[in-house]
C-alpha atoms as a PDB file:
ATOM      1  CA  UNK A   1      29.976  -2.797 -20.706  1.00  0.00           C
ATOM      2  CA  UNK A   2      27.995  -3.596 -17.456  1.00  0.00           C
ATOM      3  CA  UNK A   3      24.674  -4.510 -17.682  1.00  0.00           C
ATOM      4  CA  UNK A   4      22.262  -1.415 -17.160  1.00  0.00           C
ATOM      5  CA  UNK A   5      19.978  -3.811 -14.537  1.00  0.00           C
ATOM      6  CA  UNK A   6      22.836  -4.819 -12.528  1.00  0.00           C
ATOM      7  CA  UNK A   7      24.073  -1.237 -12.057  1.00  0.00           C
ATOM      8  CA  UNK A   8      20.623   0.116 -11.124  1.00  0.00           C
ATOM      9  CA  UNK A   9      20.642  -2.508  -8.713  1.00  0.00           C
ATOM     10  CA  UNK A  10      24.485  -1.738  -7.176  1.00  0.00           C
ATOM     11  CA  UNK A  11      23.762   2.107  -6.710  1.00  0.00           C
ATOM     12  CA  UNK A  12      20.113   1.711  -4.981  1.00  0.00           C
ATOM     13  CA  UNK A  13      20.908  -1.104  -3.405  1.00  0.00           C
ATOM     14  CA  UNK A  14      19.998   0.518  -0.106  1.00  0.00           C
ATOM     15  CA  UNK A  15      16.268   1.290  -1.405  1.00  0.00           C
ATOM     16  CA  UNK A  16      15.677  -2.186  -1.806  1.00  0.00           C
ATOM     17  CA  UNK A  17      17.209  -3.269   1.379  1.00  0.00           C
ATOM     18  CA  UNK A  18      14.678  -0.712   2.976  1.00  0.00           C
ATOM     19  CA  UNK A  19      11.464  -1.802   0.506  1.00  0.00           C
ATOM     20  CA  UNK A  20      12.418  -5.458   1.987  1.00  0.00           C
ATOM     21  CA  UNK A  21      12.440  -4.795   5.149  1.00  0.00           C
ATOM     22  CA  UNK A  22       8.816  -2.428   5.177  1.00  0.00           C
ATOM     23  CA  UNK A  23       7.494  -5.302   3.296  1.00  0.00           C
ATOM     24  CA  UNK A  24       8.261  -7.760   5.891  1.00  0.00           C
ATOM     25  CA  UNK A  25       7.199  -5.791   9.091  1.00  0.00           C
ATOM     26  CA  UNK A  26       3.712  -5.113   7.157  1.00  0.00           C
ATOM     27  CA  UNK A  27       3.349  -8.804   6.239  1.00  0.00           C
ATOM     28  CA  UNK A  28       3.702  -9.561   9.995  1.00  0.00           C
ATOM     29  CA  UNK A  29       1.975  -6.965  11.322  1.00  0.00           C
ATOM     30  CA  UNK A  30      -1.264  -8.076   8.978  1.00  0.00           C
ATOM     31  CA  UNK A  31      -0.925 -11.448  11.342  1.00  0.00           C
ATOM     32  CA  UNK A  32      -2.737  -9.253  14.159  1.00  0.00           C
ATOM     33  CA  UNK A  33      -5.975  -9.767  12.875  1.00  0.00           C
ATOM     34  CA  UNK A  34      -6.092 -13.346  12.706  1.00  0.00           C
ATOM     35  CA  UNK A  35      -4.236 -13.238  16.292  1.00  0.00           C
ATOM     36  CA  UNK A  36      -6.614 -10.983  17.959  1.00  0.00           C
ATOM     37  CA  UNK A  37      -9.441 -13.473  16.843  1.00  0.00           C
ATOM     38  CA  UNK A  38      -7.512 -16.581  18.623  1.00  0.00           C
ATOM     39  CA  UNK A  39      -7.025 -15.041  21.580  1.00  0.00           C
ATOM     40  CA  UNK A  40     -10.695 -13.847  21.815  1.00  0.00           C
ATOM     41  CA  UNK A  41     -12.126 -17.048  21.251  1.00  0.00           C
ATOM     42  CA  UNK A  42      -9.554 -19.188  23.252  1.00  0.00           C
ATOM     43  CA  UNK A  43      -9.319 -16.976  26.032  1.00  0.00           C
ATOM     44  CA  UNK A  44     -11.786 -14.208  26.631  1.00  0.00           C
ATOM     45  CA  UNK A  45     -14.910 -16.151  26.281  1.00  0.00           C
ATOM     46  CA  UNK A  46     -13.671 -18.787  28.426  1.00  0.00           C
ATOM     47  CA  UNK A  47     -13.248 -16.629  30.999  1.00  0.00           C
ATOM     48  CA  UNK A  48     -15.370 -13.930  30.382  1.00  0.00           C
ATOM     49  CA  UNK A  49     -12.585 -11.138  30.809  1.00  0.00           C
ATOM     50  CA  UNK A  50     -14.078  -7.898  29.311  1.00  0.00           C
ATOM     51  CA  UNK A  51     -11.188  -5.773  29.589  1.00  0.00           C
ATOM     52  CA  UNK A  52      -8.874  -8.570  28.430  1.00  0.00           C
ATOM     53  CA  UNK A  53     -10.896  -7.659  25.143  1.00  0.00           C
ATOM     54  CA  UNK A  54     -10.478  -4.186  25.022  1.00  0.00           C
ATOM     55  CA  UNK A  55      -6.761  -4.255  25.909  1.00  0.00           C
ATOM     56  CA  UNK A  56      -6.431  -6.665  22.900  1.00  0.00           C
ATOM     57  CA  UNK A  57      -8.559  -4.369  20.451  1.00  0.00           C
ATOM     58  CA  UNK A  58      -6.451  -1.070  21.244  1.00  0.00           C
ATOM     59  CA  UNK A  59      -3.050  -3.440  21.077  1.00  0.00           C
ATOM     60  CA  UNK A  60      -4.592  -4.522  17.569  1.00  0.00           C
ATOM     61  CA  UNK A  61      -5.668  -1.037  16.042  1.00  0.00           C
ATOM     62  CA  UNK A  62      -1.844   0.482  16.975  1.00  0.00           C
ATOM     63  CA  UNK A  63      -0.102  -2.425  15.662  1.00  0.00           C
ATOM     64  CA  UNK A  64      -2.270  -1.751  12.387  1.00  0.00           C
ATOM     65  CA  UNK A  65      -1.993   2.198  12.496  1.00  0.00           C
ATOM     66  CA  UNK A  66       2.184   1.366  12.289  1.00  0.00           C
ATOM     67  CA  UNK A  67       1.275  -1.381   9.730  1.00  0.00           C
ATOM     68  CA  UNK A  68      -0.255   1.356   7.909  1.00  0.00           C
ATOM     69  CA  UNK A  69       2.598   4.471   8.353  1.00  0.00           C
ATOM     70  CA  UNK A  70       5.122   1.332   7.938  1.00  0.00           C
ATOM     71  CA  UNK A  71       3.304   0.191   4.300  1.00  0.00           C
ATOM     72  CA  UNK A  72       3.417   4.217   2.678  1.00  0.00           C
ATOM     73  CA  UNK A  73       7.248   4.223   3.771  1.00  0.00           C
ATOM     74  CA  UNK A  74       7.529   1.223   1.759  1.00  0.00           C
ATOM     75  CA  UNK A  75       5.450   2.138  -0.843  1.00  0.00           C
ATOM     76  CA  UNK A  76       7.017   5.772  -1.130  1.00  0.00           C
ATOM     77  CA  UNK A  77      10.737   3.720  -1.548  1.00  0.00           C
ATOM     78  CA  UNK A  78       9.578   1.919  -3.919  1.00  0.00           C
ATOM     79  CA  UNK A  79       8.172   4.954  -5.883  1.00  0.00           C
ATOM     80  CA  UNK A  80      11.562   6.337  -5.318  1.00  0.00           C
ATOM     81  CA  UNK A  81      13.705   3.834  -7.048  1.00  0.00           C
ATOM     82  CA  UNK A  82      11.511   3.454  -9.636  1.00  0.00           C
ATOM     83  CA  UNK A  83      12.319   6.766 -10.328  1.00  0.00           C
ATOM     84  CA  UNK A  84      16.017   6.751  -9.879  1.00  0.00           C
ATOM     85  CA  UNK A  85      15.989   3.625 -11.840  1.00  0.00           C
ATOM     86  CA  UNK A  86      14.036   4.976 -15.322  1.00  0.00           C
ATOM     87  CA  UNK A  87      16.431   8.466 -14.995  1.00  0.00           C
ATOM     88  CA  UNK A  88      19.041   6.107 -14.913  1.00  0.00           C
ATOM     89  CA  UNK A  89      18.270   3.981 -17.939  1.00  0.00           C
END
Protein backbone atom coordinates (compact mmCIF):
# COMPACT_ATOMS: atom_id res chain seq x y z
CA UNK A 1 0.00 0.00 0.00
CA UNK A 2 1.56 3.42 -0.98
CA UNK A 3 2.04 5.82 1.45
CA UNK A 4 -0.96 8.40 1.57
CA UNK A 5 1.90 11.51 1.72
CA UNK A 6 3.74 10.32 -1.18
CA UNK A 7 0.61 10.02 -3.35
CA UNK A 8 -0.71 13.48 -2.39
CA UNK A 9 2.51 14.60 -3.40
CA UNK A 10 2.62 12.55 -7.07
CA UNK A 11 -0.94 13.83 -8.14
CA UNK A 12 -0.39 17.72 -7.12
CA UNK A 13 2.84 17.71 -7.92
CA UNK A 14 2.23 20.58 -10.31
CA UNK A 15 0.74 22.86 -7.34
CA UNK A 16 3.85 22.70 -5.64
CA UNK A 17 6.00 23.26 -8.60
CA UNK A 18 3.83 26.51 -9.04
CA UNK A 19 3.79 27.47 -4.95
CA UNK A 20 7.80 27.18 -5.52
CA UNK A 21 8.14 29.13 -8.08
CA UNK A 22 5.56 32.29 -6.64
CA UNK A 23 7.58 31.90 -3.59
CA UNK A 24 10.78 32.56 -5.24
CA UNK A 25 9.80 35.53 -7.57
CA UNK A 26 8.23 37.23 -4.25
CA UNK A 27 11.40 36.55 -2.24
CA UNK A 28 13.31 38.42 -5.01
CA UNK A 29 11.09 40.88 -5.74
CA UNK A 30 11.11 41.93 -1.73
CA UNK A 31 15.06 42.69 -2.67
CA UNK A 32 13.68 46.06 -4.34
CA UNK A 33 13.46 47.81 -1.29
CA UNK A 34 16.78 47.40 -0.02
CA UNK A 35 17.96 48.07 -3.82
CA UNK A 36 16.11 51.21 -4.31
CA UNK A 37 17.85 52.51 -1.04
CA UNK A 38 21.53 51.69 -2.58
CA UNK A 39 21.02 53.24 -5.53
CA UNK A 40 19.61 56.43 -3.87
CA UNK A 41 22.33 56.87 -1.63
CA UNK A 42 25.22 55.78 -4.01
CA UNK A 43 24.00 57.50 -6.88
CA UNK A 44 21.33 60.13 -6.68
CA UNK A 45 22.76 62.19 -3.96
CA UNK A 46 26.03 62.18 -5.50
CA UNK A 47 24.82 63.62 -8.32
CA UNK A 48 21.87 65.25 -7.40
CA UNK A 49 19.63 63.60 -10.22
CA UNK A 50 15.96 64.26 -9.19
CA UNK A 51 14.31 62.37 -11.77
CA UNK A 52 16.82 59.52 -11.46
CA UNK A 53 14.76 59.27 -8.08
CA UNK A 54 11.47 59.26 -9.28
CA UNK A 55 12.16 56.83 -12.15
CA UNK A 56 13.55 54.50 -9.39
CA UNK A 57 10.43 54.99 -6.99
CA UNK A 58 7.75 54.16 -9.83
CA UNK A 59 10.26 51.09 -11.03
CA UNK A 60 10.07 50.10 -7.18
CA UNK A 61 6.19 50.44 -6.45
CA UNK A 62 5.41 48.13 -9.89
CA UNK A 63 7.92 45.63 -9.08
CA UNK A 64 6.07 45.48 -5.56
CA UNK A 65 2.39 45.77 -6.99
CA UNK A 66 3.52 42.23 -9.09
CA UNK A 67 5.25 41.12 -5.82
CA UNK A 68 1.95 41.56 -4.38
CA UNK A 69 -0.59 39.90 -7.35
CA UNK A 70 2.50 37.30 -7.61
CA UNK A 71 2.29 36.44 -3.48
CA UNK A 72 -2.01 35.84 -3.56
CA UNK A 73 -1.32 33.45 -6.66
CA UNK A 74 0.94 31.69 -4.44
CA UNK A 75 -0.93 31.89 -1.53
CA UNK A 76 -4.31 30.89 -3.35
CA UNK A 77 -2.14 27.45 -4.66
CA UNK A 78 -1.27 26.75 -1.66
CA UNK A 79 -4.88 27.04 -0.27
CA UNK A 80 -5.69 24.84 -3.14
CA UNK A 81 -3.65 21.82 -2.39
CA UNK A 82 -4.29 21.98 0.96
CA UNK A 83 -7.56 21.30 0.00
CA UNK A 84 -7.06 18.63 -2.55
CA UNK A 85 -4.70 17.13 -0.13
CA UNK A 86 -7.24 16.76 3.21
CA UNK A 87 -10.21 15.44 0.48
CA UNK A 88 -7.70 13.15 -0.43
CA UNK A 89 -6.69 11.72 2.92
Amino acid sequence: MPNPLELVLSRNRHFLLFAFLFSLFVNVLMLTGPLFMLQVYDRVLGSRLMHRVALELVAVIACHHVGLLASKLESKASTNLGALSSSNG
